[in-house]
Protein backbone atom coordinates (compact mmCIF):
# COMPACT_ATOMS: atom_id res chain seq x y z
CA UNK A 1 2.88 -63.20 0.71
CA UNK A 2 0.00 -61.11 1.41
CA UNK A 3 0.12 -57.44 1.40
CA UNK A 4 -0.81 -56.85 5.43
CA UNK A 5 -1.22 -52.78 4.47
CA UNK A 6 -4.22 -54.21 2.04
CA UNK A 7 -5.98 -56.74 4.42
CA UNK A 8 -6.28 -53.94 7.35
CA UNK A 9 -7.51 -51.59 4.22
CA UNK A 10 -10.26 -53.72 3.44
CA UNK A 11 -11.03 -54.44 6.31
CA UNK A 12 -11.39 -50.75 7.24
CA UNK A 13 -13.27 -50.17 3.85
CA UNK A 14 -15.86 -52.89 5.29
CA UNK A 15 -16.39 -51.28 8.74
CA UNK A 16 -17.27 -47.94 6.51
CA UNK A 17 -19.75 -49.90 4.32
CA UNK A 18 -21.13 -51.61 7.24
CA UNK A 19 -21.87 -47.89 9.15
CA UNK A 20 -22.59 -46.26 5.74
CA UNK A 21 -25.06 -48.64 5.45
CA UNK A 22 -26.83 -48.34 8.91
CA UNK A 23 -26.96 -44.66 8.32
CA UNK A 24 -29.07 -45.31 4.63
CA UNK A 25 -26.16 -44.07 3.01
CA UNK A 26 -25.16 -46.59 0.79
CA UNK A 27 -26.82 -50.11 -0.52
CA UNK A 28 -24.81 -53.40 0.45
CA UNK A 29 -24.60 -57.06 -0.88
CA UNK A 30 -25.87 -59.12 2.32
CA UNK A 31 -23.22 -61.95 2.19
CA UNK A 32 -20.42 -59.58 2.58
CA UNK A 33 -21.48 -58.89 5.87
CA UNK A 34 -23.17 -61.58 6.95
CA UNK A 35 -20.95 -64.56 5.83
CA UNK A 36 -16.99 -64.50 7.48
CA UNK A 37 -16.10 -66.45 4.83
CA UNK A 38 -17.44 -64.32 1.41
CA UNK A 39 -15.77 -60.70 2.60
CA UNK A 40 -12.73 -59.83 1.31
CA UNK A 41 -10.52 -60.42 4.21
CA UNK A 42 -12.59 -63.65 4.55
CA UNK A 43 -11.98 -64.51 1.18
CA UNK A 44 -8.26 -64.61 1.72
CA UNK A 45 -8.27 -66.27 5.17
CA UNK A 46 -9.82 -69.43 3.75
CA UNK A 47 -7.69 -69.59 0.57
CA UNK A 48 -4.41 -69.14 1.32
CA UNK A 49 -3.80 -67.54 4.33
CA UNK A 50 -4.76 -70.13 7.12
CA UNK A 51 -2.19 -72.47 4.75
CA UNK A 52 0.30 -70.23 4.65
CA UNK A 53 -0.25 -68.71 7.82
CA UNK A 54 -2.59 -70.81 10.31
CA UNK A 55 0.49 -71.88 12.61
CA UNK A 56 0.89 -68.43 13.71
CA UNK A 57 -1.10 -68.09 17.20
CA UNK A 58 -2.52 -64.63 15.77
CA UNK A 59 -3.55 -65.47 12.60
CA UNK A 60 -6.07 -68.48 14.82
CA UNK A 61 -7.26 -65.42 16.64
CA UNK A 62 -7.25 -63.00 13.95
CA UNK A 63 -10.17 -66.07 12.22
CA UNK A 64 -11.81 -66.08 15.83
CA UNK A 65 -12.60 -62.41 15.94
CA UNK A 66 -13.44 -62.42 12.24
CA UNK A 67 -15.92 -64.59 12.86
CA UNK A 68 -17.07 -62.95 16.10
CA UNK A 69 -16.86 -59.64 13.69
CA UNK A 70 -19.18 -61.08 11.24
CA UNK A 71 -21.82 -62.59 14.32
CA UNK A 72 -22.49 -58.80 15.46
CA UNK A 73 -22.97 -57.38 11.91
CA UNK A 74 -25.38 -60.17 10.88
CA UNK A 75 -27.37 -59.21 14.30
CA UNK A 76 -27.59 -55.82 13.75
CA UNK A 77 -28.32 -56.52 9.50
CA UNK A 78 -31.06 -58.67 10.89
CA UNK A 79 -32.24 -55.88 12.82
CA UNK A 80 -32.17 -53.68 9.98
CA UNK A 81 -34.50 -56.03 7.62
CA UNK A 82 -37.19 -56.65 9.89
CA UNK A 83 -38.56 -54.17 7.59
CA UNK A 84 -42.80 -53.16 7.92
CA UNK A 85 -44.51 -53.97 4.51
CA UNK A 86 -46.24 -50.54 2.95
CA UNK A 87 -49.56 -52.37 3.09
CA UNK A 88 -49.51 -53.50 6.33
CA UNK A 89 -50.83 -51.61 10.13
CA UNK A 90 -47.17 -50.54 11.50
CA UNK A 91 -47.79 -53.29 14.48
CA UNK A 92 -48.66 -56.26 11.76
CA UNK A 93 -46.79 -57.99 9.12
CA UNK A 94 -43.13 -57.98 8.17
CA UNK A 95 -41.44 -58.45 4.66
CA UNK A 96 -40.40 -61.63 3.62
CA UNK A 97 -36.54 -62.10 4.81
CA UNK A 98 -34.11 -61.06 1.29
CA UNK A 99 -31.76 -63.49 0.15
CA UNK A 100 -28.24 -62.75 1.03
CA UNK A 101 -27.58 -62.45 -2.17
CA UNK A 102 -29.61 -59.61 -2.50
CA UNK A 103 -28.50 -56.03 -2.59
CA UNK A 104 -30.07 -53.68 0.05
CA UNK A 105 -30.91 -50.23 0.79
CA UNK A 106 -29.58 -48.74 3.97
CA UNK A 107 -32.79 -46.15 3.61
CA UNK A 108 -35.52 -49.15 3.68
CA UNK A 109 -37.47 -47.70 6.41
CA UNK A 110 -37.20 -45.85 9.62
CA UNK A 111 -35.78 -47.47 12.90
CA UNK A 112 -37.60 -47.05 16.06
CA UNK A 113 -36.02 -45.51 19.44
CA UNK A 114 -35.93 -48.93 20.67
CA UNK A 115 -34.20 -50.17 17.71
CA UNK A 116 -31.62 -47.68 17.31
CA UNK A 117 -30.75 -48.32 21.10
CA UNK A 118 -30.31 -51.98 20.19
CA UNK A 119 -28.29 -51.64 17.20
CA UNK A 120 -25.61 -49.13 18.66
CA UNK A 121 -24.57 -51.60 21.47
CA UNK A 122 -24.10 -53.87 18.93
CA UNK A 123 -22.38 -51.70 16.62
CA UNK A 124 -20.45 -50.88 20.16
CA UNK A 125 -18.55 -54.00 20.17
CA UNK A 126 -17.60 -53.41 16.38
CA UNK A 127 -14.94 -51.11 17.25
CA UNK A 128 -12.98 -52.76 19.36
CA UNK A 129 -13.02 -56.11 17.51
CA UNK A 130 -11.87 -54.23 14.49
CA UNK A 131 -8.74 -52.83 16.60
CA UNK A 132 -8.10 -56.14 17.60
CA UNK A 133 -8.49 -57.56 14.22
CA UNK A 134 -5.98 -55.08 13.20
CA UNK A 135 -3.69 -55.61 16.49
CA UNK A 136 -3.97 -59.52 14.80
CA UNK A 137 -2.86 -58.72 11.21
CA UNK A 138 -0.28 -56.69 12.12
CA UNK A 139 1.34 -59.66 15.05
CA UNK A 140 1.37 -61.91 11.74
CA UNK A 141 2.76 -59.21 9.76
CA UNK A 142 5.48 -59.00 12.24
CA UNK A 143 6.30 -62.88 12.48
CA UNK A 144 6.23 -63.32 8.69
CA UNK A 145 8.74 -60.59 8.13
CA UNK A 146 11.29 -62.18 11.40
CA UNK A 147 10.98 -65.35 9.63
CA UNK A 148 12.09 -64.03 6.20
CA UNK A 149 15.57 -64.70 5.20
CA UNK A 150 17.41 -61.15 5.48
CA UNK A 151 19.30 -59.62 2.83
CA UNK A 152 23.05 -58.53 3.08
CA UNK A 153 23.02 -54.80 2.21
């Protein structure tokens, strides 16, 4: 059985990473953000825990609002890497696009007013999708433990 205290851990730990990053605090690997599937939490949703636990109404949300989870971040990441070459006029040419395999700085370059604006109604909607992706974890949590077979003690 999974450890449900862990999954909402990591989960939280990614939310930090994810702001850490926005604020050029801390470097990031793209697909953990950008990919629902290669996260941590991900990770264990499509290897065991949609086969152990898919025919629990919450854990089908819980994937829906990971997903949805994972949609905003890659927005606002995309935001972030539209970055403005060195050698080009600040109105002209962009970087190529990094793999999502490669690591980032959160300090790349400077967001406009415009930008920032942008990216913090996206980042918005992060919060309360996280609380629900909690809400989710712990509702399967719940039904796991009333379906387990209860000891006489």
């Amino acid at each position: 059985m999974i450890d449900f205290f862990l999954a909402k851990a990591q989960h939280s730990l990614w939310k930090i990473k994810l702001i850490s990053f926005l604020h050029g605090e801390l470097d990031i690997k793209l697909t953990d953000f950008v990919s629902h599937r290669d996260c941590r939490l991900g990770k264990w949703l499509y290897s065991t825990g949609m086969a152990e636990y898919g025919s629990i109404p919450e854990m089908q949300s819980l994937e829906t609002l990971h997903q949805q989870l994972h949609a905003i971040a890659s927005i606002i990441l995309e935001m972030k890497h539209l970055v403005v070459s060195e050698s080009a006029h600040p109105v002209g040419r962009f970087r190529k696009r990094k793999s999502p395999e490669t690591k980032v700085s959160g300090n790349e370059r400077l967001w406009t007013r415009g930008e920032v604006d942008a990216a913090e109604l996206e980042l918005a909607q992060i919060e309360p999708l996280s609380e629900k992706i909690v809400d989710s974890i712990d509702s399967v949590e719940q039904k796991v433990k009333q379906k387990l077979p209860r000891s006489n003690g």
